[in-house]
N, C-alpha and C. Protein backbone atom coordinates (compact mmCIF):
# COMPACT_ATOMS: atom_id res chain seq x y z
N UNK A 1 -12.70 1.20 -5.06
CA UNK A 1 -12.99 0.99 -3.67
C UNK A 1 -12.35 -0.30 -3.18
N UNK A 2 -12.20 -1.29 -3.94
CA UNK A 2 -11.56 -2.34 -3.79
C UNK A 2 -10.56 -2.55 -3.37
N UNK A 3 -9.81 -1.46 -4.09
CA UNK A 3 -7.84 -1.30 -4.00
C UNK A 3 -7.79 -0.81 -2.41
N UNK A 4 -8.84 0.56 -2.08
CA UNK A 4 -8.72 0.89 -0.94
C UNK A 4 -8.72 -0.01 0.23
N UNK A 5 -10.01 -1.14 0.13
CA UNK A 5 -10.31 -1.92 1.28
C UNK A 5 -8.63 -3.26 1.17
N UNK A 6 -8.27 -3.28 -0.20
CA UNK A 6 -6.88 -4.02 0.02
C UNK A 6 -5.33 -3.40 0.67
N UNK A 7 -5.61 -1.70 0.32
CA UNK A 7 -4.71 -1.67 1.30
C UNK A 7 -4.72 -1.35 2.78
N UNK A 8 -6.28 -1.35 3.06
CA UNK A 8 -6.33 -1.19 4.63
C UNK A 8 -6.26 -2.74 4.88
N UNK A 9 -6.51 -3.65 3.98
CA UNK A 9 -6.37 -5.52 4.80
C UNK A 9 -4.97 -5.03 5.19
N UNK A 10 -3.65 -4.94 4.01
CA UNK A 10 -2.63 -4.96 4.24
C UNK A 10 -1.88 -4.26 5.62
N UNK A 11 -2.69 -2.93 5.60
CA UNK A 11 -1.97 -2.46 7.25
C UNK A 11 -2.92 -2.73 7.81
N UNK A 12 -3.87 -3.63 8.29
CA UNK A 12 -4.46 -3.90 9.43
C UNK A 12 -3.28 -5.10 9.90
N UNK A 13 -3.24 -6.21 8.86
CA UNK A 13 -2.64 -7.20 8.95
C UNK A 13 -1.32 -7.31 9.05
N UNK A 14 -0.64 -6.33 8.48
CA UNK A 14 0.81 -5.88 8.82
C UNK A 14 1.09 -6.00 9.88
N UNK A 15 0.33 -4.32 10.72
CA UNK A 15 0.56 -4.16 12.07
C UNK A 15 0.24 -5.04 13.04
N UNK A 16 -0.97 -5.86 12.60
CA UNK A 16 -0.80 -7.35 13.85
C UNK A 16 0.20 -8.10 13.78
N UNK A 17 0.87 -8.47 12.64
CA UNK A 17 1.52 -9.30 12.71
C UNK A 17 2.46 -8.66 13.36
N UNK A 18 3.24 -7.43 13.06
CA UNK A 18 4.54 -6.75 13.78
C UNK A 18 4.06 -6.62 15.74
N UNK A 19 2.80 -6.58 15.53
CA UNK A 19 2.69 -6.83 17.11
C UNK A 19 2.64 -8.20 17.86
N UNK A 20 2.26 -8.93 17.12
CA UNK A 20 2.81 -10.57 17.66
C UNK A 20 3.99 -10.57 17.83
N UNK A 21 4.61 -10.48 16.62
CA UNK A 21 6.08 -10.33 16.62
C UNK A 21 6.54 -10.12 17.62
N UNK A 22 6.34 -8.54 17.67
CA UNK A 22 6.92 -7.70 19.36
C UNK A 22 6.44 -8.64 20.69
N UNK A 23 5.70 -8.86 20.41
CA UNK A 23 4.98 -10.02 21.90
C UNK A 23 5.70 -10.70 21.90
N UNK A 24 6.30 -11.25 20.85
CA UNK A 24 7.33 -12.68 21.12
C UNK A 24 8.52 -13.07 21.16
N UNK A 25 9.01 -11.77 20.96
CA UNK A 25 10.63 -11.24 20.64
C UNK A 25 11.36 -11.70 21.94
N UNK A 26 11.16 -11.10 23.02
CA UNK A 26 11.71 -10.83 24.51
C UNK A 26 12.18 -12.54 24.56
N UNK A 27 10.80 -13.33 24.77
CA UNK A 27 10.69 -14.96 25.37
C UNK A 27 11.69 -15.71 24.27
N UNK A 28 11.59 -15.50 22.71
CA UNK A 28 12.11 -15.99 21.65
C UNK A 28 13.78 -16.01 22.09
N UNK A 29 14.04 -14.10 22.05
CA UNK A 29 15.54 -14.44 22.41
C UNK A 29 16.30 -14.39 23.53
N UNK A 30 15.33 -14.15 24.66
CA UNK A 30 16.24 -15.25 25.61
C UNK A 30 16.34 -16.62 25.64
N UNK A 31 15.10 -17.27 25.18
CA UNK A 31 15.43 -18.70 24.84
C UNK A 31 16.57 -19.21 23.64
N UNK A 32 16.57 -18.61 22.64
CA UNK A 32 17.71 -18.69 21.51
C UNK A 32 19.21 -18.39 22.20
N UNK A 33 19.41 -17.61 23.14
CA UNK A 33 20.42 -17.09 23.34
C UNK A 33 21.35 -17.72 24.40
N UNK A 34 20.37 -19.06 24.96
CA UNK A 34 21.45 -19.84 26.10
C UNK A 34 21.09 -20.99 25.23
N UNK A 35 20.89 -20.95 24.41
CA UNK A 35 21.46 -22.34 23.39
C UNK A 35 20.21 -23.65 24.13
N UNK A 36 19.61 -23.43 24.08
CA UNK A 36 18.09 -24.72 24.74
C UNK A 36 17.85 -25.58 23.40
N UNK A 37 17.68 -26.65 24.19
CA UNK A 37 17.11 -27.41 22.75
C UNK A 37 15.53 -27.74 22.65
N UNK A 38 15.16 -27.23 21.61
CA UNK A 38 13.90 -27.31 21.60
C UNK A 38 13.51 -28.53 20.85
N UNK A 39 13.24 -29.59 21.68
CA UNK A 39 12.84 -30.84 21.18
C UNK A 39 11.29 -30.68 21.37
N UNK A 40 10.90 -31.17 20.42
CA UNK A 40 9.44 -31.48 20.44
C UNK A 40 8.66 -30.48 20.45
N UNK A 41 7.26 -30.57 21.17
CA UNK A 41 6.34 -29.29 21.14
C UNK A 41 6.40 -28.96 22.43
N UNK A 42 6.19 -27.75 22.45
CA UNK A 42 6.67 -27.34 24.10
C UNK A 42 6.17 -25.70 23.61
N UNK A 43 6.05 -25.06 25.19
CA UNK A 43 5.63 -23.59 24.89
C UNK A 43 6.79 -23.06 24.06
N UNK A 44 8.06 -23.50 24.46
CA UNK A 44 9.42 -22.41 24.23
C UNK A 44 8.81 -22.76 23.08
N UNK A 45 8.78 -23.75 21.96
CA UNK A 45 9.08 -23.76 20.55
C UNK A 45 7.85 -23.55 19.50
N UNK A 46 6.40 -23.48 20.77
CA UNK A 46 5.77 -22.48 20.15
C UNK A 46 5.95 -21.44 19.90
N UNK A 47 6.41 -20.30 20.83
CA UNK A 47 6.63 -18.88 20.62
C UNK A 47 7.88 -18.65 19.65
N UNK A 48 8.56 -20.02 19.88
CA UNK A 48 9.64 -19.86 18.37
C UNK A 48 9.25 -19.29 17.33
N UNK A 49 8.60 -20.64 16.80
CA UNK A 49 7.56 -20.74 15.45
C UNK A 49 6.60 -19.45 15.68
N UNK A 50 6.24 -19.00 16.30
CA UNK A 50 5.14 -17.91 16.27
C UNK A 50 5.87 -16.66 15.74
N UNK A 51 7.22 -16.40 16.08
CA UNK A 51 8.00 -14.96 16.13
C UNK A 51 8.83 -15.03 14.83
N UNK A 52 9.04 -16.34 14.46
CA UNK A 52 9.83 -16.46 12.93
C UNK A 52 8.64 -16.58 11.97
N UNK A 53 7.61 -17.08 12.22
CA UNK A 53 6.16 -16.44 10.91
C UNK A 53 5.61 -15.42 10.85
N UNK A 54 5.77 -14.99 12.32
CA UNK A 54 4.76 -13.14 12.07
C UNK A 54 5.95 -12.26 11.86
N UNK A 55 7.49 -12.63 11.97
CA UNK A 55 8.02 -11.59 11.61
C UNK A 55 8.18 -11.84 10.42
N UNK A 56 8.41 -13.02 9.42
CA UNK A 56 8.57 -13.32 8.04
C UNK A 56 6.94 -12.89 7.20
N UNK A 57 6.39 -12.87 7.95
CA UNK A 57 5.29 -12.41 7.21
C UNK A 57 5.02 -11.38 7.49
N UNK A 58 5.20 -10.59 8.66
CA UNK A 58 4.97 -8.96 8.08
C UNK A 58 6.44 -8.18 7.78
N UNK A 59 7.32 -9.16 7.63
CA UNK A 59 8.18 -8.62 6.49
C UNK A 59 7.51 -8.48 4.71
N UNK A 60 6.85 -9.56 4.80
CA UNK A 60 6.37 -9.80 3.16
C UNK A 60 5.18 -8.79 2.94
N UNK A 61 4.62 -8.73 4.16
CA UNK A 61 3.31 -7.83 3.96
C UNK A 61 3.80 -6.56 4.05
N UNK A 62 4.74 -6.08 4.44
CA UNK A 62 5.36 -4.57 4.57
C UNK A 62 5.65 -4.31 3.17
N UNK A 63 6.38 -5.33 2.69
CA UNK A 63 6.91 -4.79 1.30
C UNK A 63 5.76 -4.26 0.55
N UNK A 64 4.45 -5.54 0.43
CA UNK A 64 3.83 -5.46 -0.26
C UNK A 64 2.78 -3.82 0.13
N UNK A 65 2.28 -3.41 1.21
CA UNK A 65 2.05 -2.38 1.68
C UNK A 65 2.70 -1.08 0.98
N UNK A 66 4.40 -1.49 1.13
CA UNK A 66 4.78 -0.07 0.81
C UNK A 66 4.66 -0.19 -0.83
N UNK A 67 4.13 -0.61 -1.97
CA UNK A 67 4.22 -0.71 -3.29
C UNK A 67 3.11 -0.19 -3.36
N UNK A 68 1.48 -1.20 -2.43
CA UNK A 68 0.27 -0.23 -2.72
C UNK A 68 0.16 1.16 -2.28
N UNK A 69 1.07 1.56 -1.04
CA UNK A 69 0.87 2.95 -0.89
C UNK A 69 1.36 3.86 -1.45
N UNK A 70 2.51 3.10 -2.29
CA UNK A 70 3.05 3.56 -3.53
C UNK A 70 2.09 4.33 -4.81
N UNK A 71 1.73 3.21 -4.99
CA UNK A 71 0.41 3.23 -5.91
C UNK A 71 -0.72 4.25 -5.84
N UNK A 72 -0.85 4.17 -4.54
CA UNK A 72 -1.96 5.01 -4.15
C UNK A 72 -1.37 6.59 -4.06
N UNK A 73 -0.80 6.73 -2.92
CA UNK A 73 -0.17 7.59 -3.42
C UNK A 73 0.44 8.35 -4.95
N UNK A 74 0.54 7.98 -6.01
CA UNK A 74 1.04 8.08 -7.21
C UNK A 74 -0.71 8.05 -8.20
N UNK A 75 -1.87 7.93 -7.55
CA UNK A 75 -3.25 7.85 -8.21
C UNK A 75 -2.90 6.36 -9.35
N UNK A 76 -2.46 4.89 -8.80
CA UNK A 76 -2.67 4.46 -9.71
C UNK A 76 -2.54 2.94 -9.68
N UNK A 77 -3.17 1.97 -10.53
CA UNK A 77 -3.09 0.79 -10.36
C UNK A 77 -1.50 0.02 -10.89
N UNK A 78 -1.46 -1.20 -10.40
CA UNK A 78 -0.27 -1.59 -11.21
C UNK A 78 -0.54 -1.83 -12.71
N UNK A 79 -1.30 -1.98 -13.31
CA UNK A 79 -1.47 -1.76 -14.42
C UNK A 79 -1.12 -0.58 -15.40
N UNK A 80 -2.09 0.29 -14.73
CA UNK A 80 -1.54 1.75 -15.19
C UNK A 80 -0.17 2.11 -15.12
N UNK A 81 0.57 1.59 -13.51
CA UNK A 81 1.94 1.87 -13.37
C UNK A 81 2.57 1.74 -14.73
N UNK A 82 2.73 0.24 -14.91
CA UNK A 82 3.40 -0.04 -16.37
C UNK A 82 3.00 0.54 -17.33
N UNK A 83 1.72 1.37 -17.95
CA UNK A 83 1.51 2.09 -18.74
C UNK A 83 2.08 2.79 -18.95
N UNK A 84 1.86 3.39 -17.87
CA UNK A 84 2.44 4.77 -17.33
C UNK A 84 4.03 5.25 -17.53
N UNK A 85 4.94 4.13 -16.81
CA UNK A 85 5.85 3.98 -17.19
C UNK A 85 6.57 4.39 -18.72
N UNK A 86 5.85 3.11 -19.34
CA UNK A 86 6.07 3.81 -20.91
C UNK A 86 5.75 4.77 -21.47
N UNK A 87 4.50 5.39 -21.45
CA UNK A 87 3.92 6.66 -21.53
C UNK A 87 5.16 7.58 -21.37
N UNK A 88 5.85 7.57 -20.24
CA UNK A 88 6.57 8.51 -19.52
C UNK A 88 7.67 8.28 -20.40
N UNK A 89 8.65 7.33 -20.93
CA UNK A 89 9.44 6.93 -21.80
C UNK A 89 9.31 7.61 -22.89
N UNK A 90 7.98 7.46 -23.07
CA UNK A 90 7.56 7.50 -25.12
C UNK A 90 7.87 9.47 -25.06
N UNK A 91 7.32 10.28 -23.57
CA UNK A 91 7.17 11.57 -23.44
C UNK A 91 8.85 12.09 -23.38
N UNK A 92 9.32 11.19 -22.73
CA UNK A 92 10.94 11.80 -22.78
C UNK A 92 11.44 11.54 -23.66
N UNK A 93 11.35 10.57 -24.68
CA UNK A 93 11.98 10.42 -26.37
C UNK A 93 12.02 11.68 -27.18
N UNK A 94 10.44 12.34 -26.77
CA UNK A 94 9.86 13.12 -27.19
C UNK A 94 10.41 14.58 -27.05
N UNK A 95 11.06 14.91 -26.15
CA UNK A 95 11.64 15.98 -25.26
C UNK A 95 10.57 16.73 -24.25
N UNK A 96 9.66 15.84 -23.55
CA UNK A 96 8.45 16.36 -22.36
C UNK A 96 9.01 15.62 -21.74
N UNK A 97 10.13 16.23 -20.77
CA UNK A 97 10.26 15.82 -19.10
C UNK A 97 9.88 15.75 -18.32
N UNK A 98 8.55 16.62 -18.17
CA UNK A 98 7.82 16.99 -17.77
C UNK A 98 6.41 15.88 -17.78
N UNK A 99 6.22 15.35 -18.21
CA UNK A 99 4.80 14.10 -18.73
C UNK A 99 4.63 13.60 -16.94
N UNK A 100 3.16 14.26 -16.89
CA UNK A 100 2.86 13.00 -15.34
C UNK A 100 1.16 12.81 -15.71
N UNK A 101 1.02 11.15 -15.28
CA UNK A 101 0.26 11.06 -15.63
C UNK A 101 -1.38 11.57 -15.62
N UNK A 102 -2.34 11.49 -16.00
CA UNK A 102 -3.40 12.65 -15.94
C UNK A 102 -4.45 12.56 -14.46
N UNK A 103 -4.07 11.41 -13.78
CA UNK A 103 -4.97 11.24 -12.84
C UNK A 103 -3.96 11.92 -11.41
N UNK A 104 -2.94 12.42 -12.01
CA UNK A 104 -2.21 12.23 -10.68
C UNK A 104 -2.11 13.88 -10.07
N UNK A 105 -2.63 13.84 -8.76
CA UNK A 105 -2.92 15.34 -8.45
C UNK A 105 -2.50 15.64 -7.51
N UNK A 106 -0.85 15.27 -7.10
CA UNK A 106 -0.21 15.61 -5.75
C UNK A 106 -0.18 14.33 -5.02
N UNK A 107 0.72 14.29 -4.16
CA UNK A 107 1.00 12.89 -3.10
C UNK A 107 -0.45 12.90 -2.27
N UNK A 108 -0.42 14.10 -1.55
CA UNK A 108 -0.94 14.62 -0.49
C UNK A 108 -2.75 14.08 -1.20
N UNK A 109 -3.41 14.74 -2.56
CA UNK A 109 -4.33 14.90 -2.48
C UNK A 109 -4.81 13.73 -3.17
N UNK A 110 -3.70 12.65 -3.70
CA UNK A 110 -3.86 11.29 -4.34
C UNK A 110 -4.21 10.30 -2.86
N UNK A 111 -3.80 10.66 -1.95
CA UNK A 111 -4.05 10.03 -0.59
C UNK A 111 -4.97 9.83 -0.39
N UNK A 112 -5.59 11.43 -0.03
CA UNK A 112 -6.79 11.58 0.12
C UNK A 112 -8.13 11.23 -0.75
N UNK A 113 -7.52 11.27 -2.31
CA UNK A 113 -8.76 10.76 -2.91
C UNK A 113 -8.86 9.10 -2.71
N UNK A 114 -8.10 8.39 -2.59
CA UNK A 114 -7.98 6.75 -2.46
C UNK A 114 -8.09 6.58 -1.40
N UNK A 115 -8.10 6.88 -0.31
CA UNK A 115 -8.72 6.51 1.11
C UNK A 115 -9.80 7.42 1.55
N UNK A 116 -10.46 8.06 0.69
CA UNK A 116 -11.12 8.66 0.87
C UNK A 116 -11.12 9.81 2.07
N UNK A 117 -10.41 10.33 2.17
CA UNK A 117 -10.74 10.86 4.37
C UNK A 117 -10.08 12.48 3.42
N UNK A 118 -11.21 12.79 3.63
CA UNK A 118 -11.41 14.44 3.73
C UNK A 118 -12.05 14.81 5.32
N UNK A 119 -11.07 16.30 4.91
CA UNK A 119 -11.80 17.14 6.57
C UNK A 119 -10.76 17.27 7.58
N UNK A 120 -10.91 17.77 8.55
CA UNK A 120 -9.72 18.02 9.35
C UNK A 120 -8.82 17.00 9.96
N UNK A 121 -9.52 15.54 9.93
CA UNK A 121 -8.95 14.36 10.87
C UNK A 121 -8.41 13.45 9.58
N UNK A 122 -7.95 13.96 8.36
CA UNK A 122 -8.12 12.97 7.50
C UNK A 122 -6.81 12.17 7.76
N UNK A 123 -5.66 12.44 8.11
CA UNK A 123 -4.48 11.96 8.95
C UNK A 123 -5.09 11.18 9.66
N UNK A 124 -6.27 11.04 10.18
CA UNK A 124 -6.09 9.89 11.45
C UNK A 124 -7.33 8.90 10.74
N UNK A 125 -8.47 9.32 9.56
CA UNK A 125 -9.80 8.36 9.37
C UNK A 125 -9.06 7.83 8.30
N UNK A 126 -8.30 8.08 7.71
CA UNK A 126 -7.92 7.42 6.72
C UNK A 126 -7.98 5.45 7.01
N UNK A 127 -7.23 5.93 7.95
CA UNK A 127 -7.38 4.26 8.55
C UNK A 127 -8.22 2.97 9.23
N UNK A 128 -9.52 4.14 9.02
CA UNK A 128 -10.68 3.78 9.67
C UNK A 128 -11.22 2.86 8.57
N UNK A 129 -11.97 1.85 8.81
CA UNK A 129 -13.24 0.89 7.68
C UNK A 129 -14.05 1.84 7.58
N UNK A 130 -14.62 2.20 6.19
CA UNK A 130 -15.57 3.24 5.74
C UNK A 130 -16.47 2.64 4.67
N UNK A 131 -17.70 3.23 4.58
CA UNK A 131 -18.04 2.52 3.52
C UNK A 131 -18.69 3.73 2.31
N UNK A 132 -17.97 4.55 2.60
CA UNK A 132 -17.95 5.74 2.11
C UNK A 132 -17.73 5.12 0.54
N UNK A 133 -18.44 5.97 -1.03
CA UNK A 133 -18.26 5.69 -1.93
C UNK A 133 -16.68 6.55 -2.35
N UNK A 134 -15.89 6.29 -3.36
CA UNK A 134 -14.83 6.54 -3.70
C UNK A 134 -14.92 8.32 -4.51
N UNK A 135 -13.75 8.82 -5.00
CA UNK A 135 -14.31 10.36 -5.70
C UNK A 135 -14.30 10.12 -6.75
N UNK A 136 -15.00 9.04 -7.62
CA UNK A 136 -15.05 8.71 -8.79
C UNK A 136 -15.93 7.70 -9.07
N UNK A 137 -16.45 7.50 -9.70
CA UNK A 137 -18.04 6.63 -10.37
C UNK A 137 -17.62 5.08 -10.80
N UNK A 138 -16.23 4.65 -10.89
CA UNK A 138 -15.82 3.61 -11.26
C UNK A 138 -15.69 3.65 -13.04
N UNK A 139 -15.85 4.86 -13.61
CA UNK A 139 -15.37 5.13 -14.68
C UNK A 139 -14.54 6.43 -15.17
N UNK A 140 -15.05 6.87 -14.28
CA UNK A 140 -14.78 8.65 -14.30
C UNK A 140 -13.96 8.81 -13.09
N UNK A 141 -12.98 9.87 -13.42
CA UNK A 141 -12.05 9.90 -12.01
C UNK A 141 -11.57 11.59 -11.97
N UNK A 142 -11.62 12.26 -11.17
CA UNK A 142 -11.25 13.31 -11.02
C UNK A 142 -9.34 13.47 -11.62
N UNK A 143 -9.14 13.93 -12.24
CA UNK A 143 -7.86 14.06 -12.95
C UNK A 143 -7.25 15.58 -13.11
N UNK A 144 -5.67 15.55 -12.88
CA UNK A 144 -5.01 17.02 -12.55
C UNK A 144 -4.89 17.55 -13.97
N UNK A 145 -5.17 17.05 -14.67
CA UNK A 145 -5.16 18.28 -16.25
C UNK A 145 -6.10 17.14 -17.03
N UNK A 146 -7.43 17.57 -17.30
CA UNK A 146 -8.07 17.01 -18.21
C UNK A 146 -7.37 17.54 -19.84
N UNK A 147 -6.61 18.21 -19.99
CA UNK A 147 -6.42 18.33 -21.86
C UNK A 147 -5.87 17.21 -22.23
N UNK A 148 -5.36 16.49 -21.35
CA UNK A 148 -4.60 15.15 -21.75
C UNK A 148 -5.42 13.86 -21.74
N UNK A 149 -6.65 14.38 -21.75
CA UNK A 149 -6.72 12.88 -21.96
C UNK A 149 -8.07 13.01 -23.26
N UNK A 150 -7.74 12.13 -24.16
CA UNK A 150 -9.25 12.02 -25.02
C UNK A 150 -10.39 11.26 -24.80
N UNK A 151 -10.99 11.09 -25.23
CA UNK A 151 -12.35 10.57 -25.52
C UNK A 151 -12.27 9.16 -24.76
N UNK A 152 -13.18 8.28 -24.54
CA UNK A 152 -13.29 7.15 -23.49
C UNK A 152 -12.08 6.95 -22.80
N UNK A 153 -11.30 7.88 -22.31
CA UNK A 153 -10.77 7.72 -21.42
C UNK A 153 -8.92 7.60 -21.84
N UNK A 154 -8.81 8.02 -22.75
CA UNK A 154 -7.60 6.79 -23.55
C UNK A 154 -6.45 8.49 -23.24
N UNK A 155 -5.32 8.15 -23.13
CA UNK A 155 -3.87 9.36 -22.35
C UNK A 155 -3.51 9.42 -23.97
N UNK A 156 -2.97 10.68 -23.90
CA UNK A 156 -2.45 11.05 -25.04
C UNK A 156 -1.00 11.04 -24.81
N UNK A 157 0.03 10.49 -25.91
CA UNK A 157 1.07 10.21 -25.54
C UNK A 157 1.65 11.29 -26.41
């Protein structure tokens, strides 16, 4: 539930920042563009400074966004990623091209289990604050082929 409420911080906070941004773009570069000198503190060189941090920072927060929705999408932590990863290595040494990992049950329905939003609007609640519990107990997780996995939890490679 955690991961979820971190990647809704990330696009809440994204998209404000890209909307400051946009607020400040217009004033920013017409002032940049007849060459003004911005001495001192002054409105112009506030909205400077305002449009070069919210766009440098929801540049940084975008990236970071698109890795957790990565994640999420894909049913998985960065931890697991790197597991996983190798897992997937150790399976193609093996001749299984085929190896995905056991929690992972479609783009579409990995979405839905990590943001929780089932039902017809789930395209639009996904993005909503919920305090809805997650589809899994915090030990137990709904998974697309249970034969793969053994006993406390551990992937068979």
């Amino acid at each position: 539930m955690n991961h979820r409420f971190f990647a809704l911080f990330l696009v809440y906070l994204a998209v404000s920042c890209m909307w400051v941004a946009a607020l400040t773009y217009k004033p920013f570069s017409e002032r940049a563009s007849l060459g003004v000198n911005w001495s001192g503190v002054s409105p112009h060189a506030t909205v400077a400074f305002t449009f070069v941090v919210t766009f440098a920072i929801a540049i940084a927060l975008t990236i970071m966004l698109v890795w957790q929705l990565w994640l999420a999408f894909t049913a998985q932590t960065t931890i697991e990623f790197y597991f996983n990863r190798w897992q997937k290595a150790e399976a193609a040494r093996r001749g299984d091209a085929g190896w995905r990992h056991p929690y992972d049950r479609g783009y579409a329905q990995n979405f839905r289990d990590f943001f929780n939003a089932h039902g017809p609007f789930y395209w639009f609640t996904w993005a909503l604050p919920s305090l809805d519990g997650s589809s899994g107990d915090g030990v137990h997780w709904p998974g697309a082929d249970k034969s793969r996995i053994i006993s406390d939890g551990e992937h068979l490679v």
